[in-house]
Protein backbone atom coordinates (compact mmCIF):
# COMPACT_ATOMS: atom_id res chain seq x y z
CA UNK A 1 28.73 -10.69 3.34
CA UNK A 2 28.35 -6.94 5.03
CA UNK A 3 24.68 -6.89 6.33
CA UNK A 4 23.07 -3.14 5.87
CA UNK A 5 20.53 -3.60 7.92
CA UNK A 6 19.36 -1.55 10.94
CA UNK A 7 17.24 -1.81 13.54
CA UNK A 8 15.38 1.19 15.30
CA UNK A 9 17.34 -0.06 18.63
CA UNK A 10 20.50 0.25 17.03
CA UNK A 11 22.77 3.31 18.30
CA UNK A 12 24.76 4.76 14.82
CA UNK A 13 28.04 4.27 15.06
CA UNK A 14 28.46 5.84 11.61
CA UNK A 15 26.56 8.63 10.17
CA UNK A 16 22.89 7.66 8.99
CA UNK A 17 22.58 6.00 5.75
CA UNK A 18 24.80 4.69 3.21
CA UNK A 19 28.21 5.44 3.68
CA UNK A 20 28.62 7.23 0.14
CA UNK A 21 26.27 10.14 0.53
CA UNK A 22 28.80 11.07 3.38
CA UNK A 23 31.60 11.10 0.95
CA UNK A 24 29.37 13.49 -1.19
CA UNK A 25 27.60 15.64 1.32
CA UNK A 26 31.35 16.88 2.70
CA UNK A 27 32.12 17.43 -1.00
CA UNK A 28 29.35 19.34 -0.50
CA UNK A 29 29.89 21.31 2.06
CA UNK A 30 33.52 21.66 1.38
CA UNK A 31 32.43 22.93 -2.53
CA UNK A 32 30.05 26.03 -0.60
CA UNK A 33 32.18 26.80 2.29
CA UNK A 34 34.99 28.09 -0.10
CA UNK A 35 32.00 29.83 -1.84
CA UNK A 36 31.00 31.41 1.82
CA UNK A 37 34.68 32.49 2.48
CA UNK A 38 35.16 33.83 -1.04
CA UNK A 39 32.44 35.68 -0.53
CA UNK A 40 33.02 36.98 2.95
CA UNK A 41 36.21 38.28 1.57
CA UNK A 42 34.59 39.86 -1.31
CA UNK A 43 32.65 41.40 0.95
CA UNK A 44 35.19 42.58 3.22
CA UNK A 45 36.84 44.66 0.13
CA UNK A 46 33.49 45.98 -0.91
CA UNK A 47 31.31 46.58 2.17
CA UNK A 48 29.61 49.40 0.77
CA UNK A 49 28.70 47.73 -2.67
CA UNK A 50 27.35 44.73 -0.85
CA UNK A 51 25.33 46.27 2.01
CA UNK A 52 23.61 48.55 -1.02
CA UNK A 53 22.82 45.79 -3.14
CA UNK A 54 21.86 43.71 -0.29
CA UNK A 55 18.88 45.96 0.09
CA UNK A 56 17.70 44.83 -2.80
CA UNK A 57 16.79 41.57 -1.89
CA UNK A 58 13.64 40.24 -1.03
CA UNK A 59 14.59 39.22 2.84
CA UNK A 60 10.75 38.36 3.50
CA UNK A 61 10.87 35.54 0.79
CA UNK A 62 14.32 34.12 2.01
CA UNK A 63 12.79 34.04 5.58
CA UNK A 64 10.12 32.08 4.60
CA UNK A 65 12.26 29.85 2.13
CA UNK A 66 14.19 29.19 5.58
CA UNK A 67 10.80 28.45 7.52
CA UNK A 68 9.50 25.96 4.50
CA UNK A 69 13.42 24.10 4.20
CA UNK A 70 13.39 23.90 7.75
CA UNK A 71 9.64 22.36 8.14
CA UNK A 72 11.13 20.00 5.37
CA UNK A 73 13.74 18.83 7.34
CA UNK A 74 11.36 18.09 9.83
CA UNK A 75 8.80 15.73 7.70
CA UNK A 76 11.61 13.91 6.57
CA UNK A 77 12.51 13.40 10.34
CA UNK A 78 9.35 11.67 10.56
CA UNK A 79 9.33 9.51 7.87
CA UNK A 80 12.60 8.28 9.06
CA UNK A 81 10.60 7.60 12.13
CA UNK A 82 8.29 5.84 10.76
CA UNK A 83 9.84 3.82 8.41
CA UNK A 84 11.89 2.50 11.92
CA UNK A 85 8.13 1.81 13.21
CA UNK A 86 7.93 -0.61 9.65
CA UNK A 87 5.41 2.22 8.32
CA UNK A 88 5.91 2.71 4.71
CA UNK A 89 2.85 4.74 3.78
CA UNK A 90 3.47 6.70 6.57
CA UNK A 91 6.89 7.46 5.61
CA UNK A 92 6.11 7.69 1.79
CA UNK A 93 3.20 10.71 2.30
CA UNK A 94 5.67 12.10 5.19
CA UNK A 95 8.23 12.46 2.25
CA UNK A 96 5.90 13.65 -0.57
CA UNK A 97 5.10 16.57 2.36
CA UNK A 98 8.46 17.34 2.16
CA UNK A 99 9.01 17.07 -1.80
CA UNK A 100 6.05 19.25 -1.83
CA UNK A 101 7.37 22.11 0.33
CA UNK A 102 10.21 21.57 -2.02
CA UNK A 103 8.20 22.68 -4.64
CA UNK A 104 6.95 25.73 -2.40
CA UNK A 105 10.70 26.20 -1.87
CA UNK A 106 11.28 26.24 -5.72
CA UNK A 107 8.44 28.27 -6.75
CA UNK A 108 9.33 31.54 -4.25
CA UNK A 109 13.05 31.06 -5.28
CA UNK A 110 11.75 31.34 -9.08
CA UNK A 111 9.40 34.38 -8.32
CA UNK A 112 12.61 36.25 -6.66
CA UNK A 113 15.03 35.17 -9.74
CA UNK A 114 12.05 36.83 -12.13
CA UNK A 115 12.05 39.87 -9.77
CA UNK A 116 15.75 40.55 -9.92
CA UNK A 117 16.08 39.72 -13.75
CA UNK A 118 13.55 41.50 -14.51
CA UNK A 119 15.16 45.23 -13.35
CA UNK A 120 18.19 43.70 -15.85
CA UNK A 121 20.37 42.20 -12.94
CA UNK A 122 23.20 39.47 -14.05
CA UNK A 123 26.46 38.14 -12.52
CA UNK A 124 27.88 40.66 -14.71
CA UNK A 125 25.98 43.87 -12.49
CA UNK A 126 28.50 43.55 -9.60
CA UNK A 127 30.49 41.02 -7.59
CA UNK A 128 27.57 40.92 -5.07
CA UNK A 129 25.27 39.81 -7.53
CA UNK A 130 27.51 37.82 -8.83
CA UNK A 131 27.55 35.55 -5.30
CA UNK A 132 24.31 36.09 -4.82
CA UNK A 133 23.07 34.44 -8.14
CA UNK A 134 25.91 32.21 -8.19
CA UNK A 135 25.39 30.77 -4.87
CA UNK A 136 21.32 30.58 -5.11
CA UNK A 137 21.08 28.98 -8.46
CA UNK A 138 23.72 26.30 -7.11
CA UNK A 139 21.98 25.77 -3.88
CA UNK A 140 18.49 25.64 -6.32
CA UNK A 141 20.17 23.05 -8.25
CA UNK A 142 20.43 21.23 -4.72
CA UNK A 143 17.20 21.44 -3.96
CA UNK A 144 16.02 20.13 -7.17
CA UNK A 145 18.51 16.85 -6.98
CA UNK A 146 17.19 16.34 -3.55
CA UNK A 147 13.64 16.08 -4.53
CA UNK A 148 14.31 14.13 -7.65
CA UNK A 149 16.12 11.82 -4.88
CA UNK A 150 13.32 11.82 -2.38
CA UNK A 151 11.08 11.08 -5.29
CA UNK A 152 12.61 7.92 -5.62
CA UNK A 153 12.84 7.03 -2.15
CA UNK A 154 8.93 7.94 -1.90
CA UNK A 155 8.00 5.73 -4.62
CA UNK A 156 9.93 2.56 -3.75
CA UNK A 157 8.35 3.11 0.03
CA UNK A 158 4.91 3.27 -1.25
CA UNK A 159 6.26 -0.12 -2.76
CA UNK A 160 7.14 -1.72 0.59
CA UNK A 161 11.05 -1.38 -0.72
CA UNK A 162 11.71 -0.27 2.71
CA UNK A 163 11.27 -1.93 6.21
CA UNK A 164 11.95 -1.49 10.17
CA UNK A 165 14.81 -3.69 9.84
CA UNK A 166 16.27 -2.28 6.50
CA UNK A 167 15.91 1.42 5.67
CA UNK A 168 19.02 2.74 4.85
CA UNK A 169 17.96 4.34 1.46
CA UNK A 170 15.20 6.46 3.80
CA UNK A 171 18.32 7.85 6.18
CA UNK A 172 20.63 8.09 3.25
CA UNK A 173 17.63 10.73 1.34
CA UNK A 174 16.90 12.23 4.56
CA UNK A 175 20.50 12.91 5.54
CA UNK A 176 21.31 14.81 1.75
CA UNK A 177 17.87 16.46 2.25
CA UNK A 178 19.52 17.65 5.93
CA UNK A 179 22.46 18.69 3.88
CA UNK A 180 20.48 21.11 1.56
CA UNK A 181 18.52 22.63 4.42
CA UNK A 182 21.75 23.38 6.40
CA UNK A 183 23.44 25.39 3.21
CA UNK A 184 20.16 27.60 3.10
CA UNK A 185 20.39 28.24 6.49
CA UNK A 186 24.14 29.30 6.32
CA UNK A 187 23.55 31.26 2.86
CA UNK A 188 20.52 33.14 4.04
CA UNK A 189 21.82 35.56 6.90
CA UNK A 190 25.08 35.17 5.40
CA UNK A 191 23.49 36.86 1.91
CA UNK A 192 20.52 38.54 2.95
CA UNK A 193 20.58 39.68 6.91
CA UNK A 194 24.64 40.04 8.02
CA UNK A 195 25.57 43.16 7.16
């Protein structure tokens, strides 16, 4: 029989958590990199278009989207920590900080989707657009299945599911959580700075 467990002295030999979250974060990442290249070639063929429409976006909320998924990142570095240390409340209100600036996360993405609808923007305006929506709404989408998974990590913490010697589930929620903040910080200057 395989034993999962880990110890907080132990040096990873193999990426952080369970095994298959690795299969699906490169997925992933492979699914929005041919996203990022479609779009810089879309945007190579249409520089104009996109640096006009791209001065339509609301840069100030996708800075601080970055600052909030980024701050994330970091609470669910310490309940990781913590969790190693055999604290689960720690680690359980370390990751309902981080669900919760998921939630902040959510909330300015929605305001900035009502903003752009609302002056009768689609996919169908212009192939800009089209990425921009596209590729937001799918990394949304991400967000949203990452909290739903923290969720569930939280509440079977606060349940003493996890321990110092076996916390796998923590790193394997932390490390798709990673994931998610990486794409944003790719798809920001890549959609609302570069020009």
């Amino acid at each position: 029989m395989i034993n999962n467990t880990r110890t907080s002295h132990e040096i990873h030999a193999t990426p952080p958590g369970d095994l298959a979250i690795w299969f699906f974060i490169y997925a992933e990442l492979l699914a929005f990199g041919v996203f990022f290249v479609a779009y810089a070639f879309a945007r190579a063929n249409n520089v104009e278009l996109f640096n006009e429409s791209q001065q339509h976006l609301n840069r100030t909320s996708g800075a601080i989207n970055t600052l909030v998924l980024i701050t994330s990142s970091y609470f669910m570095v310490r309940a990781v920590a913590a969790i190693k240390q055999g604290l689960s409340n720690s680690c359980a209100r370390w990751i309902a900080a981080a669900i919760g600036l998921g939630f902040v996360f959510l909330a300015i993405k929605i305001a900035e989707f009502n903003a752009t609808f609302a002056t009768g923007i689609s996919l169908s305006t212009n192939t800009f657009y089209m990425f921009y929506l596209s590729l937001t709404l799918f990394h949304f989408m991400h967000v949203i299945l990452g909290m739903v998974i923290l969720a569930a990590i939280m509440v079977k913490a606060l349940r003493g599911g996890y321990s110092a010697e076996n916390h796998i589930g923590v790193e394997t929620g932390a490390s798709y959580w990673h994931m998610v903040d990486l794409l944003w910080i790719i798809l920001f200057p890549l959609v609302y700075v570069i020009r």
